[in-house]
C-alpha atoms as a PDB file:
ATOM      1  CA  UNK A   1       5.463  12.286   6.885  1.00  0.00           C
ATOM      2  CA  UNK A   2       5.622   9.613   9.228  1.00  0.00           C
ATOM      3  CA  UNK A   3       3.465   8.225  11.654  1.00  0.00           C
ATOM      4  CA  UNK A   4       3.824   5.509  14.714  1.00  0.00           C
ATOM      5  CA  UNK A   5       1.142   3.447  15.324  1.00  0.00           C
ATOM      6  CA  UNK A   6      -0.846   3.668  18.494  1.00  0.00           C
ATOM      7  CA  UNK A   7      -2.035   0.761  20.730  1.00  0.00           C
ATOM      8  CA  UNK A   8      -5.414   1.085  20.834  1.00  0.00           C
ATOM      9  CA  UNK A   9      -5.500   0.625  16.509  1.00  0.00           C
ATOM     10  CA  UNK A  10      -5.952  -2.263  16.554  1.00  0.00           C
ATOM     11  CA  UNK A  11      -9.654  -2.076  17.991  1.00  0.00           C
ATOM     12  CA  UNK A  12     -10.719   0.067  15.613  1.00  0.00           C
ATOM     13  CA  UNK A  13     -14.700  -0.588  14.211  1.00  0.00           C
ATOM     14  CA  UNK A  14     -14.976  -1.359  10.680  1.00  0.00           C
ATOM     15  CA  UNK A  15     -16.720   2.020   9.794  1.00  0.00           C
ATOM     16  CA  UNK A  16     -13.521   3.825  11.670  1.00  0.00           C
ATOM     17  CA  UNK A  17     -11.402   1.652   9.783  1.00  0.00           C
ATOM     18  CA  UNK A  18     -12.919   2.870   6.339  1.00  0.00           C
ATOM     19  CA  UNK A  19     -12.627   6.550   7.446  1.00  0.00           C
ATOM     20  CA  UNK A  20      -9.214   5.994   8.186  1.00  0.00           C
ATOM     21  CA  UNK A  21      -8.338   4.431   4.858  1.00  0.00           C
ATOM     22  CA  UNK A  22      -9.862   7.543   3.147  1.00  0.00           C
ATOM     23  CA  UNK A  23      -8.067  10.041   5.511  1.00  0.00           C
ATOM     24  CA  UNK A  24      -4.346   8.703   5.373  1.00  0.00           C
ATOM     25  CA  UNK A  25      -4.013   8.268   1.118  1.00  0.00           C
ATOM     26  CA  UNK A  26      -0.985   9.810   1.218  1.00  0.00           C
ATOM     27  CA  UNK A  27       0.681   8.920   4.217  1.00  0.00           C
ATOM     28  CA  UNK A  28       3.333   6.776   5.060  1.00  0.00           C
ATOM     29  CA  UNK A  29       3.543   4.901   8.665  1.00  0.00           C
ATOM     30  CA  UNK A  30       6.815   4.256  10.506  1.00  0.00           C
ATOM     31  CA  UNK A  31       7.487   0.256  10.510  1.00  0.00           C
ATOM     32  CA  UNK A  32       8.302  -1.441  13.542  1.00  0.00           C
ATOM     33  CA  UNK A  33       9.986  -4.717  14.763  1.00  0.00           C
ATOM     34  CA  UNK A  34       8.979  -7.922  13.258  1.00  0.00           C
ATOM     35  CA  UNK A  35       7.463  -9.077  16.887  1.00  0.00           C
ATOM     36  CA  UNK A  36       5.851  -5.954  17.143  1.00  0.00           C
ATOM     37  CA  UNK A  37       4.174  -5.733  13.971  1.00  0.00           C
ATOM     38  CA  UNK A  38       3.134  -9.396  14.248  1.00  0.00           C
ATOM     39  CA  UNK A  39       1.430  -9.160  17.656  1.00  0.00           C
ATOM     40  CA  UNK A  40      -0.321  -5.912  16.092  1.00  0.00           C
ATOM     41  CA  UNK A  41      -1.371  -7.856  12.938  1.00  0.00           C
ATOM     42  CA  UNK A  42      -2.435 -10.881  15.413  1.00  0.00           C
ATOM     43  CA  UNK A  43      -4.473  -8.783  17.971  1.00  0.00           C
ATOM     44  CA  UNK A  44      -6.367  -6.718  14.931  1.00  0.00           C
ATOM     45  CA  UNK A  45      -7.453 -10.152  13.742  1.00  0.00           C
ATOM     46  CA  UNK A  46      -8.575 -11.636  16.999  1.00  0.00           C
ATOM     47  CA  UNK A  47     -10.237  -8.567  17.439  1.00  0.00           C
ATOM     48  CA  UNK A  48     -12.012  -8.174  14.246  1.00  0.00           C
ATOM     49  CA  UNK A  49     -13.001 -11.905  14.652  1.00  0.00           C
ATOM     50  CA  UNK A  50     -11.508 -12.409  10.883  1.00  0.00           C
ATOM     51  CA  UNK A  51     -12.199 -16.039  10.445  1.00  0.00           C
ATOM     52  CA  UNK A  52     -15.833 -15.384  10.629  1.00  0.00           C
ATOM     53  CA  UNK A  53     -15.595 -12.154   8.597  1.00  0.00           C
ATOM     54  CA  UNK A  54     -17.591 -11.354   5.351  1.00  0.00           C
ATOM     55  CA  UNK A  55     -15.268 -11.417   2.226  1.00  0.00           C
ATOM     56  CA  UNK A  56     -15.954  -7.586   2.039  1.00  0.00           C
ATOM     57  CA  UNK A  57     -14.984  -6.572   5.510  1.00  0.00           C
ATOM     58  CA  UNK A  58     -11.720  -8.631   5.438  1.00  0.00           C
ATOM     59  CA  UNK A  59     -11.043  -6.825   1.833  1.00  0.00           C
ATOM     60  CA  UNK A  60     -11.062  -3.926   4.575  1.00  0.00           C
ATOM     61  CA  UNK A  61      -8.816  -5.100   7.569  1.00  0.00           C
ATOM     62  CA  UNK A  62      -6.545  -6.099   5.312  1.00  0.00           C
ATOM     63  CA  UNK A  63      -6.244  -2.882   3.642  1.00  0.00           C
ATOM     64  CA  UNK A  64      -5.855  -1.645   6.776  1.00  0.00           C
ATOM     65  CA  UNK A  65      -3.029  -4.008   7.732  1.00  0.00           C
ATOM     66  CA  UNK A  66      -0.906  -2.981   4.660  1.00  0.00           C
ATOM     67  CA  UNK A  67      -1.275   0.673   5.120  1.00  0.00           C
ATOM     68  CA  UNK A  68      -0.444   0.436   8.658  1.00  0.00           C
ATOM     69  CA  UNK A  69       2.229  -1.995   8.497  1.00  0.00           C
ATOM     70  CA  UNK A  70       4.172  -0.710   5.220  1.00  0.00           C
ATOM     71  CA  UNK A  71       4.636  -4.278   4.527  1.00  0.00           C
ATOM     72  CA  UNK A  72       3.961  -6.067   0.945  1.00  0.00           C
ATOM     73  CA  UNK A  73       0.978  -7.340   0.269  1.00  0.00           C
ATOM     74  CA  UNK A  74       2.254 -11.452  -0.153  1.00  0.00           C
ATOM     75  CA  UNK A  75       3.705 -10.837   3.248  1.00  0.00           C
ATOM     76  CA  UNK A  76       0.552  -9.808   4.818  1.00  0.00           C
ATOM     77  CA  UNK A  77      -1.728 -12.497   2.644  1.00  0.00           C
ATOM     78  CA  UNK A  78       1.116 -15.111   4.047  1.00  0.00           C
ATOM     79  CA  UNK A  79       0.263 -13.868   7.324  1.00  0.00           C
ATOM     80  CA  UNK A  80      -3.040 -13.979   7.480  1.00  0.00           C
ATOM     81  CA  UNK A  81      -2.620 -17.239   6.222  1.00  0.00           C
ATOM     82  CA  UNK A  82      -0.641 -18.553   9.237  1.00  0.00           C
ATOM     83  CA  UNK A  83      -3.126 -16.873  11.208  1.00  0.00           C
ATOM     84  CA  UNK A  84      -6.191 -18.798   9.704  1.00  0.00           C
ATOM     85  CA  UNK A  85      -4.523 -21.854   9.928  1.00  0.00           C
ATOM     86  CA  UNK A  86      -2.775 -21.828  13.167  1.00  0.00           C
ATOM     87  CA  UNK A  87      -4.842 -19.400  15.124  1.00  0.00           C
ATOM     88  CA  UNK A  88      -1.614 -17.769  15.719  1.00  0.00           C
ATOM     89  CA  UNK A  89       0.874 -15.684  13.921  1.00  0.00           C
ATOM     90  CA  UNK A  90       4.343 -17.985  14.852  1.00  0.00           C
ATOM     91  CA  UNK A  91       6.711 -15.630  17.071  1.00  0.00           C
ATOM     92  CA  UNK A  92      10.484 -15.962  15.766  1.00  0.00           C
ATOM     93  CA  UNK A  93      12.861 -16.392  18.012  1.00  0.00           C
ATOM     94  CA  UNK A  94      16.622 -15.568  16.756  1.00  0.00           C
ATOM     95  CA  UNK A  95      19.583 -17.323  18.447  1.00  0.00           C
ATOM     96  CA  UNK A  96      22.677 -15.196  18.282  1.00  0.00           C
ATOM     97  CA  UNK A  97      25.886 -17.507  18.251  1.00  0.00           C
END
């Protein structure tokens, strides 16, 4: 089963957040472009106010993240990463020839 994300997800509370997790074990989420995903992931974090997050509750969003995004769990810690550093998750911009 397959499911599309929705736009307001990303403004989910913590507690919803933990529900969710519990709720969706077994299901699998559609992925979608890399610019779409990373404005997701981006906006969730802003939101959630990560940088100033207890260890605990960003154990949580990012749980979230990979079960939402279907995405590896490196990629997502890189992101986050890029995020914490830059304040920003970098938008790619391919140049076709």
């Amino acid at each position: 089963m397959t499911i599309t994300t929705t736009n307001n997800s990303a403004k989910r509370s913590l507690a919803e957040i933990k529900k969710f997790l519990v709720a969706t074990i077994c299901l699998e989420f559609k992925k979608v472009s890399q610019l779409e995903r990373n404005e997701w992931i981006e906006t969730t974090l802003n939101y959630h106010r990560y940088k100033k997050c207890y260890r605990k509750d960003k154990g949580i969003i990012r749980q979230y993240i990979l079960k939402i995004t279907g995405s590896s769990q490196a990629h997502i810690d890189h992101l986050i990463a890029e995020f914490i550093c830059r304040g920003e998750i970098k938008k790619i911009i391919r140049r076709k020839n």
